[in-house]
Protein backbone atom coordinates (compact mmCIF):
# COMPACT_ATOMS: atom_id res chain seq x y z
CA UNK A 1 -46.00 -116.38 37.11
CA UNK A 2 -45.61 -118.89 39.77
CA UNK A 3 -41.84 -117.94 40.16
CA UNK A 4 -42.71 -114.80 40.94
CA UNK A 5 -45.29 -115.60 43.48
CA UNK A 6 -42.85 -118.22 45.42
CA UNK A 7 -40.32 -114.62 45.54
CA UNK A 8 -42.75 -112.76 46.61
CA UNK A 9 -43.65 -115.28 49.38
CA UNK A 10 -39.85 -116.06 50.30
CA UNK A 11 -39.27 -111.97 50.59
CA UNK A 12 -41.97 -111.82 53.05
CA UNK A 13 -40.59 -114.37 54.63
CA UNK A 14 -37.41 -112.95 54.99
CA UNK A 15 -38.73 -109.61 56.23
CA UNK A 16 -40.57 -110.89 58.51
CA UNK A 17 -37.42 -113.02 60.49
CA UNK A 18 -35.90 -109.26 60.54
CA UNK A 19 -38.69 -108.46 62.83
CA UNK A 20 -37.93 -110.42 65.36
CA UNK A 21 -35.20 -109.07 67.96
CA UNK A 22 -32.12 -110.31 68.63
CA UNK A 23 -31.24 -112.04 71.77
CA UNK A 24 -28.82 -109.77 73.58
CA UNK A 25 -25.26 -111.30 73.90
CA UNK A 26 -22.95 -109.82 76.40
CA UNK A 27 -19.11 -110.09 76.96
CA UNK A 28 -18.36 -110.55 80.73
CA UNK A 29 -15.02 -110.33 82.45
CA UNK A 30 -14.15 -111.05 85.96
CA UNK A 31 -11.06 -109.52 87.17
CA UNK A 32 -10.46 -112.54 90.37
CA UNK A 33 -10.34 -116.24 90.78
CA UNK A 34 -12.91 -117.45 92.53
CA UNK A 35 -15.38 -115.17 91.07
CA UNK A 36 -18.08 -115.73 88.69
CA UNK A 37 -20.74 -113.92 86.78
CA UNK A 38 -23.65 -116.36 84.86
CA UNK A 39 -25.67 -114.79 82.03
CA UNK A 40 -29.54 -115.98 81.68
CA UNK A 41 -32.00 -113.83 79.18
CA UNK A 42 -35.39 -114.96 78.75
CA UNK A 43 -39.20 -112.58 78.64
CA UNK A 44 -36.82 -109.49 77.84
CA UNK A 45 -35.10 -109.89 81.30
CA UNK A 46 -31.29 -110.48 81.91
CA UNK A 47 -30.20 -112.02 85.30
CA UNK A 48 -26.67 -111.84 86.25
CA UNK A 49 -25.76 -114.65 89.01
CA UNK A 50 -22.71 -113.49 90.60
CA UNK A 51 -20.59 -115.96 92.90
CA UNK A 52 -17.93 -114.82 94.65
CA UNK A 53 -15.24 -117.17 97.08
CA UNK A 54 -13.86 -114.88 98.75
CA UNK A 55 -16.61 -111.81 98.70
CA UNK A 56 -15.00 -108.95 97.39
CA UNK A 57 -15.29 -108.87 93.50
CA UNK A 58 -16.12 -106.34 90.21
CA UNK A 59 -16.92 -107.55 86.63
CA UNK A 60 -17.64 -105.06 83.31
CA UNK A 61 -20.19 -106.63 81.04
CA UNK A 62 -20.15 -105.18 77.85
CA UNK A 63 -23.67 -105.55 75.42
CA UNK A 64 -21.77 -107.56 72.18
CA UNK A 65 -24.68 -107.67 70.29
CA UNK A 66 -28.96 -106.93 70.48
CA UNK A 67 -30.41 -104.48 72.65
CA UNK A 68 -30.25 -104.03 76.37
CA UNK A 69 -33.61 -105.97 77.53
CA UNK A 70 -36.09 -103.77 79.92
CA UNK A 71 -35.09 -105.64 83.15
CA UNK A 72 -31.57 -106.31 84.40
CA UNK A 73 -31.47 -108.26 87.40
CA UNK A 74 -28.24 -109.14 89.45
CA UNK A 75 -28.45 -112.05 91.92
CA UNK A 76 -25.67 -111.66 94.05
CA UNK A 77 -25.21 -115.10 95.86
CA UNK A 78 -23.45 -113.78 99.63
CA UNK A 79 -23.78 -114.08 103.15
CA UNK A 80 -23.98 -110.08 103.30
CA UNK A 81 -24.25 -106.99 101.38
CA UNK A 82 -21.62 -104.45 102.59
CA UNK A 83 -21.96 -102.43 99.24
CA UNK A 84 -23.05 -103.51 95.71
CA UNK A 85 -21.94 -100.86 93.57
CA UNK A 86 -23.20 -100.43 89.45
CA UNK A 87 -21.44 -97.83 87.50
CA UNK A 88 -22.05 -96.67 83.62
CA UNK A 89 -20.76 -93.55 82.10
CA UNK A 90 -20.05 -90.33 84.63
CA UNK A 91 -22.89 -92.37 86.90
CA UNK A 92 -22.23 -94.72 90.04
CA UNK A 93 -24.73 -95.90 92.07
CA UNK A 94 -24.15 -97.82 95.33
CA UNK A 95 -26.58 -100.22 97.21
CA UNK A 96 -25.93 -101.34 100.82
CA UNK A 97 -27.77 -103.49 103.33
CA UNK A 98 -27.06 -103.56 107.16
CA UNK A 99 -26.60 -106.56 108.69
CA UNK A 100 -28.41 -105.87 111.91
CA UNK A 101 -31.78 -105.58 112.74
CA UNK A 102 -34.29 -104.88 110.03
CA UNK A 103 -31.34 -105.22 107.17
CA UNK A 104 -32.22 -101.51 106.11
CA UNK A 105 -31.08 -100.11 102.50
CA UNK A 106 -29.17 -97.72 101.88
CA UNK A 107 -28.87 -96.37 98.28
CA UNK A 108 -26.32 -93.71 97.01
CA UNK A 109 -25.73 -91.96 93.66
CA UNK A 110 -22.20 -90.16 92.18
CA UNK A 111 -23.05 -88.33 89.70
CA UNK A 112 -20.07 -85.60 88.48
CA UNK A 113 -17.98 -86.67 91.27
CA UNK A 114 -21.14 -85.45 93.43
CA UNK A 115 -22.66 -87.80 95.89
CA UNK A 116 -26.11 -88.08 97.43
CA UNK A 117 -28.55 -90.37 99.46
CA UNK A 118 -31.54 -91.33 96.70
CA UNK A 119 -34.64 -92.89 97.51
CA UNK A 120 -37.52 -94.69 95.34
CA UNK A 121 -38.46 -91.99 93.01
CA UNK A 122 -35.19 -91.22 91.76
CA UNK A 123 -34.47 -92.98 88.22
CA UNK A 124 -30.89 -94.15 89.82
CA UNK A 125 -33.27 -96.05 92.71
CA UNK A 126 -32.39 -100.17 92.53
CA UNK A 127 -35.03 -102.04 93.78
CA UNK A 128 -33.22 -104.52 96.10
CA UNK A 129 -34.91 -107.52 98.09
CA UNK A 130 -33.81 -110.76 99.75
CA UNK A 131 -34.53 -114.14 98.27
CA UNK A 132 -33.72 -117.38 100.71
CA UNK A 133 -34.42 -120.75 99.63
CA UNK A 134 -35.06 -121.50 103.49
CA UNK A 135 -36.84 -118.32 104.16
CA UNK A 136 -34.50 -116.88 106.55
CA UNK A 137 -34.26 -113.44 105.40
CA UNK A 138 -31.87 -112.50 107.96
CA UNK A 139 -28.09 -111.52 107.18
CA UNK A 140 -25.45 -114.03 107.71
CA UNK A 141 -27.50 -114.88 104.51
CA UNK A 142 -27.75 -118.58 104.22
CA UNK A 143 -29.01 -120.16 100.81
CA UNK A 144 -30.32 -116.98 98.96
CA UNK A 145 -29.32 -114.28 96.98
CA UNK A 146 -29.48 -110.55 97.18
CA UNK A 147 -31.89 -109.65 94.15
CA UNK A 148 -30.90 -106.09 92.43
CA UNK A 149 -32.61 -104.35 89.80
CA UNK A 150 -30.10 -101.69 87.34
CA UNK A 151 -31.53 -97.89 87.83
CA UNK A 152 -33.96 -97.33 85.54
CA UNK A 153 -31.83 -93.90 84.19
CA UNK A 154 -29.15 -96.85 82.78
CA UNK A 155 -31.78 -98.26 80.48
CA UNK A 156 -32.98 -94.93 79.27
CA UNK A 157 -29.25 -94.35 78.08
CA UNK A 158 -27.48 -95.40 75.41
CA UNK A 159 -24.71 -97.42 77.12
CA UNK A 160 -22.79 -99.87 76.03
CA UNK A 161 -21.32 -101.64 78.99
CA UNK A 162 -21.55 -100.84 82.86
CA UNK A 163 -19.71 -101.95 85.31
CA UNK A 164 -20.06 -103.91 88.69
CA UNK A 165 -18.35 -104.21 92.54
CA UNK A 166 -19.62 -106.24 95.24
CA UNK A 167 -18.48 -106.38 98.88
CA UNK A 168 -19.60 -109.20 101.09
CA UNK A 169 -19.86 -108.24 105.40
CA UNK A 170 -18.30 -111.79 105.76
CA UNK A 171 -15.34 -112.56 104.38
């Protein structure tokens, strides 16, 4: 009878380790030298730190295994953000900032081969804001990162990879 009971107890056991969620793992490939794209997942959130020497850069990151987590976050480590561009399935969504005066954003989706302006209601909308370790916000962009969120239509899909362009103003 004991046997039975220590089953019991190691089934349960095993059922409930199914429970928990798999970390995401993702398969990132960088077409140029110079450029790099770090992976961090922790409280459901990816971040994507993306260096770039000379940049002008794109990466696809494909989900290998787990779920897509409910915040994807790129950090995009220039001096300048000509154009930041994210595109999954018939979908590509650009992000720009100007580098003069107020560093004002402007945010694009192609959808069908159909482009238009979109602004923060639309489910394509990236949040985008400045991070400076110095707190100089303003663009050339020293120490800091542009800060990107992915659209929130991309995580109501069911895609597998995406892929990503970046365009520095100084270069």
């Amino acid at each position: 009878m004991r046997w039975l009971l220590l089953i019991g107890l190691m089934v349960l056991g095993l059922a409930g380790c199914k429970m928990v969620s798999e970390q995401p793992e993702f398969e990132v490939v960088v077409r140029k030298d110079g450029d790099e794209v770090e992976t961090a997942v922790a409280d459901n959130i990816a971040i994507f730190d993306i260096y770039s020497q000379i940049g002008i850069g794109d990466a696809t990151v494909a989900l290998t295994s787990g779920e897509w987590p409910d915040t994807i976050l790129f950090r995009v480590y220039l001096s300048g953000l000509e154009e930041f561009k994210f595109a999954y399935g018939e979908t590509e969504v650009k992000v720009a900032v100007s580098s003069s005066g107020e560093n004002q954003v402007l945010e694009s989706v192609t959808k069908n081969g159909e482009a238009q302006p979109i602004s923060e209601d639309s489910p394509y909308y990236m949040p985008i804001r400045i991070e400076s370790d110095n707190g100089e916000l303003g663009i050339p962009l020293e120490d800091g990162y542009f800060e990107i969120e992915a659209p929130a239509d991309f995580l109501a899909g069911e895609y597998g990879s995406f892929a990503i362009s970046w365009v520095d103003f100084y270069r």
